[in-house]
Protein backbone atom coordinates (compact mmCIF):
# COMPACT_ATOMS: atom_id res chain seq x y z
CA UNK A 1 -14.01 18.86 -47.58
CA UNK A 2 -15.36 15.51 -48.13
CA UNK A 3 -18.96 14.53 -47.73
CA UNK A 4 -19.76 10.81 -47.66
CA UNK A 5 -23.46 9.28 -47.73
CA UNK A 6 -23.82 5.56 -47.35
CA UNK A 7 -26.72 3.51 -48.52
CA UNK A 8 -28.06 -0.27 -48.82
CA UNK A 9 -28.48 -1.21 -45.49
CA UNK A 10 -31.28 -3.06 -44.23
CA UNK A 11 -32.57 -5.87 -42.71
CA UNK A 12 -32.05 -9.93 -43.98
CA UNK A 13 -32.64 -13.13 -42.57
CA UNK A 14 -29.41 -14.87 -41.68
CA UNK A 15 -27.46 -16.55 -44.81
CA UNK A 16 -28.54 -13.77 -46.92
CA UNK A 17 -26.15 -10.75 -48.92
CA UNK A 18 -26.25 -7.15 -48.81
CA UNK A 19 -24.51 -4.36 -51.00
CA UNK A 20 -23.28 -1.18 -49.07
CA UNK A 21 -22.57 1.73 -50.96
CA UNK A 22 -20.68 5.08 -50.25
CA UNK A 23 -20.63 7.91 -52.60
CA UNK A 24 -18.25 10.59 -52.14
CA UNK A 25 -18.29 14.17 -53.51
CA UNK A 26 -16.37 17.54 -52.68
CA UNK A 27 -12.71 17.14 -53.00
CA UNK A 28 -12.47 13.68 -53.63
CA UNK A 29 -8.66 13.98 -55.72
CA UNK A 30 -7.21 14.44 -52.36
CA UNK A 31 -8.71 10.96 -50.95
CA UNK A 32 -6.19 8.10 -50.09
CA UNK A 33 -8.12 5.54 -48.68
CA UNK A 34 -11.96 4.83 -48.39
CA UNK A 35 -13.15 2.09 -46.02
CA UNK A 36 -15.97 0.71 -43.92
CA UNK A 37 -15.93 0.73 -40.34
CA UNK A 38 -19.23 -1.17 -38.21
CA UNK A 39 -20.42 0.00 -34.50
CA UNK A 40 -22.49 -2.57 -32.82
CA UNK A 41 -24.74 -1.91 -29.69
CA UNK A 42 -22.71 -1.47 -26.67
CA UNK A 43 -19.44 -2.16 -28.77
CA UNK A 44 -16.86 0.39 -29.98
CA UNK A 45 -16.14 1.33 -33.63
CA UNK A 46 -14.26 -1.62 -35.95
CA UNK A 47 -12.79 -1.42 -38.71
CA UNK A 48 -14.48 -3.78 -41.29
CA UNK A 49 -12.50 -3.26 -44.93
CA UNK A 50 -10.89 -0.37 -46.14
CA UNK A 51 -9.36 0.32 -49.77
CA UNK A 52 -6.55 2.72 -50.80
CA UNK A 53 -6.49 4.78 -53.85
CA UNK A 54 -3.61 1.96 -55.87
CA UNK A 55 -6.48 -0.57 -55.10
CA UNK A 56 -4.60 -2.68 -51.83
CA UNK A 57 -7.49 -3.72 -49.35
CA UNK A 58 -7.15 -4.89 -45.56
CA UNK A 59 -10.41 -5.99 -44.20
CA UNK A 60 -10.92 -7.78 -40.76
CA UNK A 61 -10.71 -11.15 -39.91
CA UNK A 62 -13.74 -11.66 -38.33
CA UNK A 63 -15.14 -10.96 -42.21
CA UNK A 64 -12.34 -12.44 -44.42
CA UNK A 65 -13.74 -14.41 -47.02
CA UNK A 66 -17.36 -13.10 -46.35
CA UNK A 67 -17.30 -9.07 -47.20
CA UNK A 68 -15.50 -7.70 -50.04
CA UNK A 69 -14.62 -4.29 -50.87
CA UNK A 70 -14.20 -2.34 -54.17
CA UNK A 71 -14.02 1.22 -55.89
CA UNK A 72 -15.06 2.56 -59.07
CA UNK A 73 -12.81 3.57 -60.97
CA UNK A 74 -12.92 7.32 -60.26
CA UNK A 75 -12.31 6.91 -56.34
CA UNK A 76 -15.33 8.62 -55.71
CA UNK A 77 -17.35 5.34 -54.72
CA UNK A 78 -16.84 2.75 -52.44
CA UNK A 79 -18.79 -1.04 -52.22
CA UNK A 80 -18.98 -3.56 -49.54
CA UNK A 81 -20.67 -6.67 -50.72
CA UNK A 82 -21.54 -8.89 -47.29
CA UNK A 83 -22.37 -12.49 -47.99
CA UNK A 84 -23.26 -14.66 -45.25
CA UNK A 85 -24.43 -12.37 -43.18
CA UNK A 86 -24.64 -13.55 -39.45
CA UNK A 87 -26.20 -12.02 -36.05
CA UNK A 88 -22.89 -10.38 -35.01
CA UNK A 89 -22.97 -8.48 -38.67
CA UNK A 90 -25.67 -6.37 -37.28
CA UNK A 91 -24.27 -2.84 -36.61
CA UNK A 92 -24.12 0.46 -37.87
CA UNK A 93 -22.06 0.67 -40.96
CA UNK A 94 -19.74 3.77 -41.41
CA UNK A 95 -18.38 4.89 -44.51
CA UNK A 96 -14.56 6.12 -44.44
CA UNK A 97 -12.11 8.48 -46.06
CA UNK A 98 -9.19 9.90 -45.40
CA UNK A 99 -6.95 12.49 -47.13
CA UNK A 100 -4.31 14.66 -47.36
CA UNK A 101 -0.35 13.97 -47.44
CA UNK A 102 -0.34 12.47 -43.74
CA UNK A 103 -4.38 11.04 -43.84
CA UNK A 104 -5.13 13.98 -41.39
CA UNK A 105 -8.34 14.38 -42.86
CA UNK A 106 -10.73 11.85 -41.59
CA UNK A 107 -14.35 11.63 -43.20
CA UNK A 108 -17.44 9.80 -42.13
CA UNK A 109 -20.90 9.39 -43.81
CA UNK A 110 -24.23 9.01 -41.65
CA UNK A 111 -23.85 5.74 -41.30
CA UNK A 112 -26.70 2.98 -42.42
CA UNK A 113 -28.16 0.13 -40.31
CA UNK A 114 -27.63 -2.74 -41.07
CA UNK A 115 -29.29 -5.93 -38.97
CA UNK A 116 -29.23 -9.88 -39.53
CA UNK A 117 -32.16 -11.57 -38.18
CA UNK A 118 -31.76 -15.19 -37.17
C-alpha cells in the first residue's frame, strides 16, 4: 500500500506560480511512476505531468513549457512547479502513483484545490 497526501494548493491571481507537493509513504520501493493528474468542474480527470522512477517525464500539452515536474531523490516525493498560471489551471490537483511489475497498483492522494483568479 501506498498512501499519497498532496499539498500547496491555493488560490493566485492570474500570472502568478504555485508549488504542488506529494509525499508518499508505505511501500514506496515498489513505485514506478508518480504524476499529477487535474479535474476541473464539469470536466473529466487529465493527466497533467507524470515522472517515472529513471527520471523520463511526459506532461500535457496544454502545460508544456509552463508546469514542471520533479522527484527527490528517494522517489518518495513528487513536485509540480506551475508558472503562469491561467483560469483554465483551476482544478483539483491529484497526486499519482503506480506500482508493481505491470503498474496494476494505482494510488491517489486527496487531492488539493487549486484556483487562478483573473
Amino acid at each position: 500500500q501506498v498512501q499519497l497526501v498532496e499539498s500547496g494548493g491555493g488560490l493566485v491571481q492570474v500570472g502568478e506560480s504555485l508549488r504542488l507537493s506529494c509525499a508518499a509513504s508505505g511501500s514506496i520501493a515498489g513505485i514506478n511512476a508518480m504524476g499529477w493528474y487535474r479535474q476541473a468542474p464539469g470536466k473529466e480527470r487529465e493527466l497533467v505531468a507524470i515522472i517515472t522512477g529513471g527520471g523520463d517525464t511526459n506532461v500535457a500539452d496544454s502545460v508544456k513549457g509552463r508546469f514542471t515536474i520533479s522527484r527527490d531523490d528517494t522517489g518518495s516525493a513528487v513536485y509540480l512547479q506551475m508558472n503562469s498560471l491561467n483560469p483554465e489551471d483551476t482544478a483539483v490537483y491529484y497526486c499519482h502513483a503506480v506500482a508493481g511489475r505491470g503498474n496494476e497498483y494505482k494510488y491517489w492522494g486527496q487531492g488539493t484545490q487549486v484556483t487562478v483568479s483573473s
